[in-house]
Protein backbone atom coordinates (compact mmCIF):
# COMPACT_ATOMS: atom_id res chain seq x y z
CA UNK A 1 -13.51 -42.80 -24.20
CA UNK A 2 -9.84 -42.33 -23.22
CA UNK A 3 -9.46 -42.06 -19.35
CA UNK A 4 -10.01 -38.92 -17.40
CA UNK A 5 -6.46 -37.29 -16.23
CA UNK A 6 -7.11 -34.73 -13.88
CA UNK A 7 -4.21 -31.79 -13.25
CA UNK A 8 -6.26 -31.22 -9.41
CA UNK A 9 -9.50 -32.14 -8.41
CA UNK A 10 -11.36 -28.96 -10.70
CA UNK A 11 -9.70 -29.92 -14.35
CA UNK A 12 -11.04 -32.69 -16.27
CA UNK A 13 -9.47 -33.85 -19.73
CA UNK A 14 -11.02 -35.70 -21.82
CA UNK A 15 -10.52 -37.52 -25.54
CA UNK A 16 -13.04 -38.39 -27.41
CA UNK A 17 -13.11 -41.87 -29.01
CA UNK A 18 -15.95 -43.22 -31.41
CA UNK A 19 -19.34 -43.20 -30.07
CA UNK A 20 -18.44 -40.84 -27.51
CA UNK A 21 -21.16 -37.95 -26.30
CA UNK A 22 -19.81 -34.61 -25.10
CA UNK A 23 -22.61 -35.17 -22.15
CA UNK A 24 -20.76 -37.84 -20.82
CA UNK A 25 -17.54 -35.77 -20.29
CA UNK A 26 -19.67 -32.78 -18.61
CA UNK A 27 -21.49 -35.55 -16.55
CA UNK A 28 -18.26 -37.35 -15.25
CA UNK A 29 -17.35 -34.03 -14.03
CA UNK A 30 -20.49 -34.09 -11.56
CA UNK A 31 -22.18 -30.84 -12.95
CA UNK A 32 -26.01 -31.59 -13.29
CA UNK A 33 -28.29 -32.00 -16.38
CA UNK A 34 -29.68 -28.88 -15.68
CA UNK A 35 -26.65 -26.93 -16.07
CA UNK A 36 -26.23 -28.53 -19.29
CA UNK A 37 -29.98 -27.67 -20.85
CA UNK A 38 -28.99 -24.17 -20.12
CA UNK A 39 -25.50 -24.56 -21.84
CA UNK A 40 -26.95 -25.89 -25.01
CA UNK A 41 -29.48 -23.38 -25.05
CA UNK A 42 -27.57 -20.43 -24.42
CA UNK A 43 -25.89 -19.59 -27.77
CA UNK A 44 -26.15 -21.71 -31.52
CA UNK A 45 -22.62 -22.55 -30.79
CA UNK A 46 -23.70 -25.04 -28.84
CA UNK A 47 -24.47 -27.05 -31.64
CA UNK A 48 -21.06 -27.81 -32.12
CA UNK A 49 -21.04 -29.94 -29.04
CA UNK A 50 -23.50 -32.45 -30.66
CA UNK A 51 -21.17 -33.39 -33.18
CA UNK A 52 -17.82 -34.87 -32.04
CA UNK A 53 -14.99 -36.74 -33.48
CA UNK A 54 -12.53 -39.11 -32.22
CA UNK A 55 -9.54 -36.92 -31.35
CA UNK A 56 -11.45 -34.06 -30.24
CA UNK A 57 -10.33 -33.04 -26.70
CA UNK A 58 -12.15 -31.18 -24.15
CA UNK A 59 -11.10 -29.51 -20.71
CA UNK A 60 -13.70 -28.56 -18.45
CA UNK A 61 -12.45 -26.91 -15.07
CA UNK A 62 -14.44 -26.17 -12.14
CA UNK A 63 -13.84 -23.36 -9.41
CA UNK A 64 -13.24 -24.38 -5.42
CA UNK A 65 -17.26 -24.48 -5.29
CA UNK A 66 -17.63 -27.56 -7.38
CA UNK A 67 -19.07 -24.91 -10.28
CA UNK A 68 -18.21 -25.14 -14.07
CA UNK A 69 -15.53 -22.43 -14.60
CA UNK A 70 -14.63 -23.22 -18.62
CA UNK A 71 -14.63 -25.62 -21.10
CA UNK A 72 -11.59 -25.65 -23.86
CA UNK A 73 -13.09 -27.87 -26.56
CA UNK A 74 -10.12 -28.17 -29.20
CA UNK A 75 -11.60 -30.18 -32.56
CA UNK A 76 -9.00 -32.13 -34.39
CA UNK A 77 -9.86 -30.00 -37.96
CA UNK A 78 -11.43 -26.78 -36.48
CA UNK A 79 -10.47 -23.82 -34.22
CA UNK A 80 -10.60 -24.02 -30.49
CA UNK A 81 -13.89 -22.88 -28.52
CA UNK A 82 -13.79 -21.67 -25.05
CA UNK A 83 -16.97 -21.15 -22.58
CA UNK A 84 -16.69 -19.81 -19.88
CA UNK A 85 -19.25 -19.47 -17.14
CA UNK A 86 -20.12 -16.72 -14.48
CA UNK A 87 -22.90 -15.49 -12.97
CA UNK A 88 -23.91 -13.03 -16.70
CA UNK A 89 -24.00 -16.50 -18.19
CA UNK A 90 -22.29 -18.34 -20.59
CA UNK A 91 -19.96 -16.55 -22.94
CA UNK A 92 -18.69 -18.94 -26.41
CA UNK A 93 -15.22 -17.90 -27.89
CA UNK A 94 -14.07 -19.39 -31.16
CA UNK A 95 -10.25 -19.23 -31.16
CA UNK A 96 -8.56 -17.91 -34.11
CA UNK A 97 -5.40 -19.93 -34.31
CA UNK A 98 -3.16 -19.17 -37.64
CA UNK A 99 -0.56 -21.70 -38.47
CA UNK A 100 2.76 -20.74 -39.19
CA UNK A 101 5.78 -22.56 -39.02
CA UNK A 102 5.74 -24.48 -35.32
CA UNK A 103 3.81 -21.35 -33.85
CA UNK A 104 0.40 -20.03 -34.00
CA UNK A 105 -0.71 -16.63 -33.64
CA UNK A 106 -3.91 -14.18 -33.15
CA UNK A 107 -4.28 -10.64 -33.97
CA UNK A 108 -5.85 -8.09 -32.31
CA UNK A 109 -6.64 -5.25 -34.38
CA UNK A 110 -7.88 -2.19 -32.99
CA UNK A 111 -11.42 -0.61 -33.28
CA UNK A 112 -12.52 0.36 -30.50
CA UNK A 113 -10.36 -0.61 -27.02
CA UNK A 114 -7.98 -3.26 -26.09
CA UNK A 115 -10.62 -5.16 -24.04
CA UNK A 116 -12.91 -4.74 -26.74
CA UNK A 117 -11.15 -5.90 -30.17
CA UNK A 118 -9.25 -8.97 -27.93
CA UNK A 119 -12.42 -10.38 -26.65
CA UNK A 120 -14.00 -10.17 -30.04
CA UNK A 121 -10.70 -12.13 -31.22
CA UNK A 122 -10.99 -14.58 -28.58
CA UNK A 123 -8.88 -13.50 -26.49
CA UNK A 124 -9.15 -14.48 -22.89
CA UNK A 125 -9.42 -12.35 -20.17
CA UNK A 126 -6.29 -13.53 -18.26
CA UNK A 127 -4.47 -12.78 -21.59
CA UNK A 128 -5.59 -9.30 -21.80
CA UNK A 129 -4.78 -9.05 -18.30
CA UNK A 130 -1.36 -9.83 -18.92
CA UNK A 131 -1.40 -7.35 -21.91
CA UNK A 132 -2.32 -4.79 -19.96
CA UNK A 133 0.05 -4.70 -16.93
CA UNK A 134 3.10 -5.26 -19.42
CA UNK A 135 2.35 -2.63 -22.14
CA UNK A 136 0.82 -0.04 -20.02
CA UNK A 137 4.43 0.97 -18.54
CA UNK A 138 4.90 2.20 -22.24
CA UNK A 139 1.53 2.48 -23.62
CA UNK A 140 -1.08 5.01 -22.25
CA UNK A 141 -4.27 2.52 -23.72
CA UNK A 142 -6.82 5.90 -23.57
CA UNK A 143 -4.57 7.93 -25.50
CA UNK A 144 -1.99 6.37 -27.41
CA UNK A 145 -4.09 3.40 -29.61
CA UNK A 146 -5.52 4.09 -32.90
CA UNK A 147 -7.50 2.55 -35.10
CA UNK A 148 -5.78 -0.67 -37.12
CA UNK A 149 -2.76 -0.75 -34.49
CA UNK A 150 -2.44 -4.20 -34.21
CA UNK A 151 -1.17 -6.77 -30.98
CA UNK A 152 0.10 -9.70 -32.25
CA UNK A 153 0.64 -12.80 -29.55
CA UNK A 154 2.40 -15.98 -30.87
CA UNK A 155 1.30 -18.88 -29.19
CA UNK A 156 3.17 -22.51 -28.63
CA UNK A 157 0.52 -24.76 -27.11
CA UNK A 158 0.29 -23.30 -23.54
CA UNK A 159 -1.99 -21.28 -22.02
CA UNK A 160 0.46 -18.18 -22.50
CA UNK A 161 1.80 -16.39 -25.23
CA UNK A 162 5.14 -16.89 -25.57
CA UNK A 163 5.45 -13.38 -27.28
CA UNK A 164 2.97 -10.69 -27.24
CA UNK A 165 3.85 -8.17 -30.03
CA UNK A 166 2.18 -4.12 -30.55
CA UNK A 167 2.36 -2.68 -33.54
CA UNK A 168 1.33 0.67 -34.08
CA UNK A 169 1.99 3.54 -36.01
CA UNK A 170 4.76 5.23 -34.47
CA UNK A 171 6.68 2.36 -33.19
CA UNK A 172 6.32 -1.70 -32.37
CA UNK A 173 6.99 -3.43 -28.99
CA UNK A 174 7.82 -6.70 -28.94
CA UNK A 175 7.86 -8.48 -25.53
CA UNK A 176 9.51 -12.59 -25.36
CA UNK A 177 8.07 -14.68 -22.37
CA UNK A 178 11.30 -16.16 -20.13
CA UNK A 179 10.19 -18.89 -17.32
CA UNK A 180 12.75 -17.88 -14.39
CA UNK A 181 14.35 -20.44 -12.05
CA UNK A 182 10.86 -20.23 -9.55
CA UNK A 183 8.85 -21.25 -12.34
CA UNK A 184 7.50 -17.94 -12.89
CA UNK A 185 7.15 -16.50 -16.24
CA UNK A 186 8.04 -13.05 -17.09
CA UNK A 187 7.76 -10.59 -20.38
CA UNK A 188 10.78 -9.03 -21.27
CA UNK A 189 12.12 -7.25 -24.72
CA UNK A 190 15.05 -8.43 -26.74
CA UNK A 191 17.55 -6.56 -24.55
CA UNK A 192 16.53 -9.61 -21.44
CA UNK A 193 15.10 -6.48 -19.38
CA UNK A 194 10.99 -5.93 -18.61
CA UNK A 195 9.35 -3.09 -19.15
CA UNK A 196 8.56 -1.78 -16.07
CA UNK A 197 10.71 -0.10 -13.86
CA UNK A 198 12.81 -0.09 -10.80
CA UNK A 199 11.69 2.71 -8.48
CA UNK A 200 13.94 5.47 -6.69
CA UNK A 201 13.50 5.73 -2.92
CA UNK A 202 13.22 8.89 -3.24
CA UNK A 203 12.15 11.79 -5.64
CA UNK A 204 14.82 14.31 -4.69
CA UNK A 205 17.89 14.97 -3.29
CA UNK A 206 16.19 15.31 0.49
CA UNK A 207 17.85 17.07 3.67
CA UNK A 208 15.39 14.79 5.57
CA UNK A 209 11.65 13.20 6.05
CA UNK A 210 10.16 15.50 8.36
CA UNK A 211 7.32 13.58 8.68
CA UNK A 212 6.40 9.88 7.39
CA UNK A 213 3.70 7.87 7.18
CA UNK A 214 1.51 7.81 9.92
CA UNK A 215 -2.33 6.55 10.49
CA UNK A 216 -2.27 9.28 13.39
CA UNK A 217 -0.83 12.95 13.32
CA UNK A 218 -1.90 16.07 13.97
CA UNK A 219 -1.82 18.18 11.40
CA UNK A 220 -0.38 21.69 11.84
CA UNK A 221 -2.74 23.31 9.89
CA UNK A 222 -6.40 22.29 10.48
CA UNK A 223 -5.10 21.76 14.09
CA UNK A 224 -6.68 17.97 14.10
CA UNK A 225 -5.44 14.22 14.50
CA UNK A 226 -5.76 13.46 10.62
CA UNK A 227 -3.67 10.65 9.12
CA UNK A 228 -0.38 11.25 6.97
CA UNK A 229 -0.68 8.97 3.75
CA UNK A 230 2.92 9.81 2.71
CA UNK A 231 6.26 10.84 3.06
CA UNK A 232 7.12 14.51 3.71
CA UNK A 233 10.92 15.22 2.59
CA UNK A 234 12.08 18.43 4.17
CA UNK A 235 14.64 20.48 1.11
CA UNK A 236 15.14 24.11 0.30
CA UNK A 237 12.92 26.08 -2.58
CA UNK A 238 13.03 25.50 -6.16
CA UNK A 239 15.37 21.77 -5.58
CA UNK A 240 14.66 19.28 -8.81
CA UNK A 241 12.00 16.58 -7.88
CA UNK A 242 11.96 13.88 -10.46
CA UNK A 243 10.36 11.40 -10.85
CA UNK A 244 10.50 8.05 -9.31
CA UNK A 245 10.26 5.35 -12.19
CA UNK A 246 9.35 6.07 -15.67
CA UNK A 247 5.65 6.64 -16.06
CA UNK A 248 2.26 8.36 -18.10
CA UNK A 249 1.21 11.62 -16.44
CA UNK A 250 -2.20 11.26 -14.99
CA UNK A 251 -2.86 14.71 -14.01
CA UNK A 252 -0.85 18.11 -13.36
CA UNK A 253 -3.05 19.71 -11.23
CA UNK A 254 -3.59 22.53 -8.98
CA UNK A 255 -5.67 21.51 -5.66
CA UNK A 256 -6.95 23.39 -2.37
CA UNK A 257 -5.24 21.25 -0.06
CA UNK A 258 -2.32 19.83 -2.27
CA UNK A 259 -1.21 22.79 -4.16
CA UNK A 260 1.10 22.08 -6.96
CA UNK A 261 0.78 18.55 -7.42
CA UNK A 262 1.38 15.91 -10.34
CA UNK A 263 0.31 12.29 -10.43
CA UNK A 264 1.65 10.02 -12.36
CA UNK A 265 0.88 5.95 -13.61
CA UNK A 266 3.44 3.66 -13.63
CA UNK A 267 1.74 0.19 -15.00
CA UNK A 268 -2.05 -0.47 -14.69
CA UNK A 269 -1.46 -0.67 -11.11
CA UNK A 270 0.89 2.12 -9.46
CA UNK A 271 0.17 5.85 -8.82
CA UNK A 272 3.21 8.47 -7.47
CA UNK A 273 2.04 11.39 -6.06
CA UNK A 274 4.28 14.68 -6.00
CA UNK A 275 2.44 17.62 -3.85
CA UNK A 276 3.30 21.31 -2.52
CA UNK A 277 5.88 22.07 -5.66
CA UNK A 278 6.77 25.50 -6.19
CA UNK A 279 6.17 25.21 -10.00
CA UNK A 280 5.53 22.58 -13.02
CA UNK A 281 8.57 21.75 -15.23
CA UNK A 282 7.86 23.59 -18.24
CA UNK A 283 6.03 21.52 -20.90
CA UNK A 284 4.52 18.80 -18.35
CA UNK A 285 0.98 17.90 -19.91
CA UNK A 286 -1.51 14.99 -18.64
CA UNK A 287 -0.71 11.60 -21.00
CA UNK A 288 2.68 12.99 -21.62
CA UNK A 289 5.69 9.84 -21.09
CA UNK A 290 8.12 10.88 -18.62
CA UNK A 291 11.29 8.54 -17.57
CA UNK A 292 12.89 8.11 -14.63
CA UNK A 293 14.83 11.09 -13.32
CA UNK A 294 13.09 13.26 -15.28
CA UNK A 295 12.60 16.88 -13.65
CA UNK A 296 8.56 17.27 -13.06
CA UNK A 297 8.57 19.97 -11.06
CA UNK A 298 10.30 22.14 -7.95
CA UNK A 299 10.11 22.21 -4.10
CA UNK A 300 7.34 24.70 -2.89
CA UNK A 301 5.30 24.70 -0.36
CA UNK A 302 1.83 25.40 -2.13
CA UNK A 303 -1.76 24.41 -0.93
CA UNK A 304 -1.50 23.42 2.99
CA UNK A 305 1.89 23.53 3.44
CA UNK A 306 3.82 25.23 7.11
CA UNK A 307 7.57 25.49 4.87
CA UNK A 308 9.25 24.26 1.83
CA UNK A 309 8.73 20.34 1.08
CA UNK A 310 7.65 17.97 -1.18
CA UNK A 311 4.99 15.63 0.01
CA UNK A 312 5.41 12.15 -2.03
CA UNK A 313 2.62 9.09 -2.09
CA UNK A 314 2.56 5.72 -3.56
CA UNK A 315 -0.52 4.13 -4.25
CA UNK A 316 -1.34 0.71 -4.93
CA UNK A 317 -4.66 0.11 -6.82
CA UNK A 318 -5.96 3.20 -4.81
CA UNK A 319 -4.64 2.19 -1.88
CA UNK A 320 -2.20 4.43 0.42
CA UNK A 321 1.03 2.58 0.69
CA UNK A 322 3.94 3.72 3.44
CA UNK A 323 6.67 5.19 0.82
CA UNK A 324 9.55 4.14 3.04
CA UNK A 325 8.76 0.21 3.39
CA UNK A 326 6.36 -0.19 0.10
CA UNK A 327 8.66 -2.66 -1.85
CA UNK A 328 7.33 -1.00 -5.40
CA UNK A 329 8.05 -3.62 -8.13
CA UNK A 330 11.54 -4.10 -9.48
CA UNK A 331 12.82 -4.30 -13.53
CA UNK A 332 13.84 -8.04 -13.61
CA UNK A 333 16.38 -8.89 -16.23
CA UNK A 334 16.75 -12.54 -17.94
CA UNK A 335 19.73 -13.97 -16.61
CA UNK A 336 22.75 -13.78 -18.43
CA UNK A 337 23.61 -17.30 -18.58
CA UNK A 338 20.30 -17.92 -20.38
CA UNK A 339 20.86 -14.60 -22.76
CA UNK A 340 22.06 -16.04 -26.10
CA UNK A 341 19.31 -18.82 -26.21
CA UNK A 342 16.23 -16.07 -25.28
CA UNK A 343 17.62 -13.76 -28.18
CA UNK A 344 18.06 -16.71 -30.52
CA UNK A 345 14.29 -17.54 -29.83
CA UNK A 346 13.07 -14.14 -29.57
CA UNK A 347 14.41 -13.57 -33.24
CA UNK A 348 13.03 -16.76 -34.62
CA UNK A 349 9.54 -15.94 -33.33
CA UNK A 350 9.93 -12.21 -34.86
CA UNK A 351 11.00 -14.50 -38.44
CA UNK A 352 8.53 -16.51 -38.32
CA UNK A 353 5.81 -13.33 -38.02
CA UNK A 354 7.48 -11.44 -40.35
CA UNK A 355 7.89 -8.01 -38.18
């Protein structure tokens, strides 16, 4: 058995050399024989584990808690399995790695959902997390997937794609991953920029906020201390408001207390709110793509509203967030310096995948 090298004090790597016993590996690790019964009983993929070769290599991590987390068990002549552990149990993944020339890559195709068809294709979680909050800025996963639309990520030997690739119907998006100079890695198509967007201050060309966000005011309506969970912007009837980054529409909606109001996503995570408009632009529709600057809708003062003004919300995962200091997120381009060699490479992977 080849010595254990551990990254921190919760990931264990292991070779296997002859005579070697995957229970030794799971036992240097300090998780109990207990734990292990119920891994080998909890799915006939198990069996796999019985029968090692020298070269195999395994890499069980634990969480803070000292409990098993996952197990990467890459054979020498057969796909990668991943287990991973949580309170539901234990839940086997056989890999589906594709050689082509110096990458790999896995397909998703659709069937049913993202989550769905990736997890069935081994995808892990973290992965399809990373899908998600880079295709939704274009993609509007209820609405615009269809059956046999395919994702495509090309893989290099690290725990992230370094391209994650949708092809549908209508159109393909290819995204290239580019490690900036923190370390951090980032998703960006062939022109160096990411797909989300950077966010305008404000959605209109304002005389002034006549009244921001506050945890305490009292509202001149319902005559009570309520809290203000935007920003008002004071401007005539019928001014453009746009909106503030490109988006999907969630809803155009009429409501009691917001009047004319439009919501839209920007990413898995961001919601803009647009409230008290006059009217709809013509043609809006919920799941419709709108881009930055684009008109929505006009200053009113519908629903609870003392004069003309648009009220405006971000929110954050639900979550109110002050419009005036909320640092939304910001499109991050690669650098140009590093341009020439991220195209060269983005175009090689796209080669190599035929697309």
């Amino acid at each position: 058995m080849l010595p254990v090298h551990a990254h921190n004090q919760h990931e264990f790597n292991f070779e296997a050399s002859r005579g070697d016993a995957f229970y030794k590996f799971f036992f240097k690790t300090g998780l109990s024989g207990g734990l292990l019964n119920e891994l080998m009983a909890a799915d006939g993929l198990a069996k796999r584990l019985n029968n090692i070769y020298p070269g195999d290599k395994f890499k069980i991590s634990l969480d803070d808690n000292h409990n098993l987390k996952k197990i990467i068990y890459k054979p020498v002549s057969a796909n990668p399995m991943i287990i991973t552990s949580s309170k539901e149990g234990f839940r086997f993944l056989i890999v589906n790695v594709q050689p082509t020339a110096g990458i790999t890559h896995s397909t998703v195709v659709i069937t049913k959902s993202l989550n769905y068809d990736a997890k069935k294709a081994g995808i892990e979680a973290e992965v399809i997390k990373l899908m998600v909050d880079n295709f939704s800025w274009e993609l509007d996963f209820n609405r615009d997937l269809s059956k046999g639309d395919k994702f495509i990520l090309a893989w290099n030997g690290a725990d992230k794609p370094i391209a994650m690739i949708y092809v549908g119907k209508r159109k393909t998006i290819p995204l290239f991953s580019h490690e900036g100079t923190k370390g951090k890695t980032n998703y960006y198509q062939i022109n160096g920029k990411t797909l989300n967007d950077s966010f305008f201050f404000a959605p209109l060309k304002y005389d002034r906020i006549s009244s921001s966000f506050q945890k305490r005011r009292f509202h001149p309506i319902q005559k009570t201390w309520k809290s203000h969970r935007g920003t008002d912007f004071a401007a005539p009837q019928g001014r453009p408001v746009y909106a503030t980054a490109k988006g999907i529409i969630k809803h155009v909606a009429v409501l009691s207390g917001y009047g004319n109001v439009v919501y839209i996503n920007h990413g898995p995570h961001l919601t803009t709110v647009y409230a008290h408009m006059s009217r709809f632009e013509k043609g809006l529709r919920s799941g419709h793509r709108v881009s930055k600057g684009q008109v929505i809708g006009y200053v009113g003062s519908t629903g609870m509203s003392t004069g003309p003004h648009l009220h405006y919300e971000i929110r954050l995962d639900g979550v109110h967030k002050d419009p005036e200091k909320y640092n939304t997120l910001k499109q991050l381009t690669v650098p140009q310096g590093s341009m020439t060699e991220f195209v060269r490479h983005a175009k090689e992977v796209l080669a190599e995948l035929n697309i």
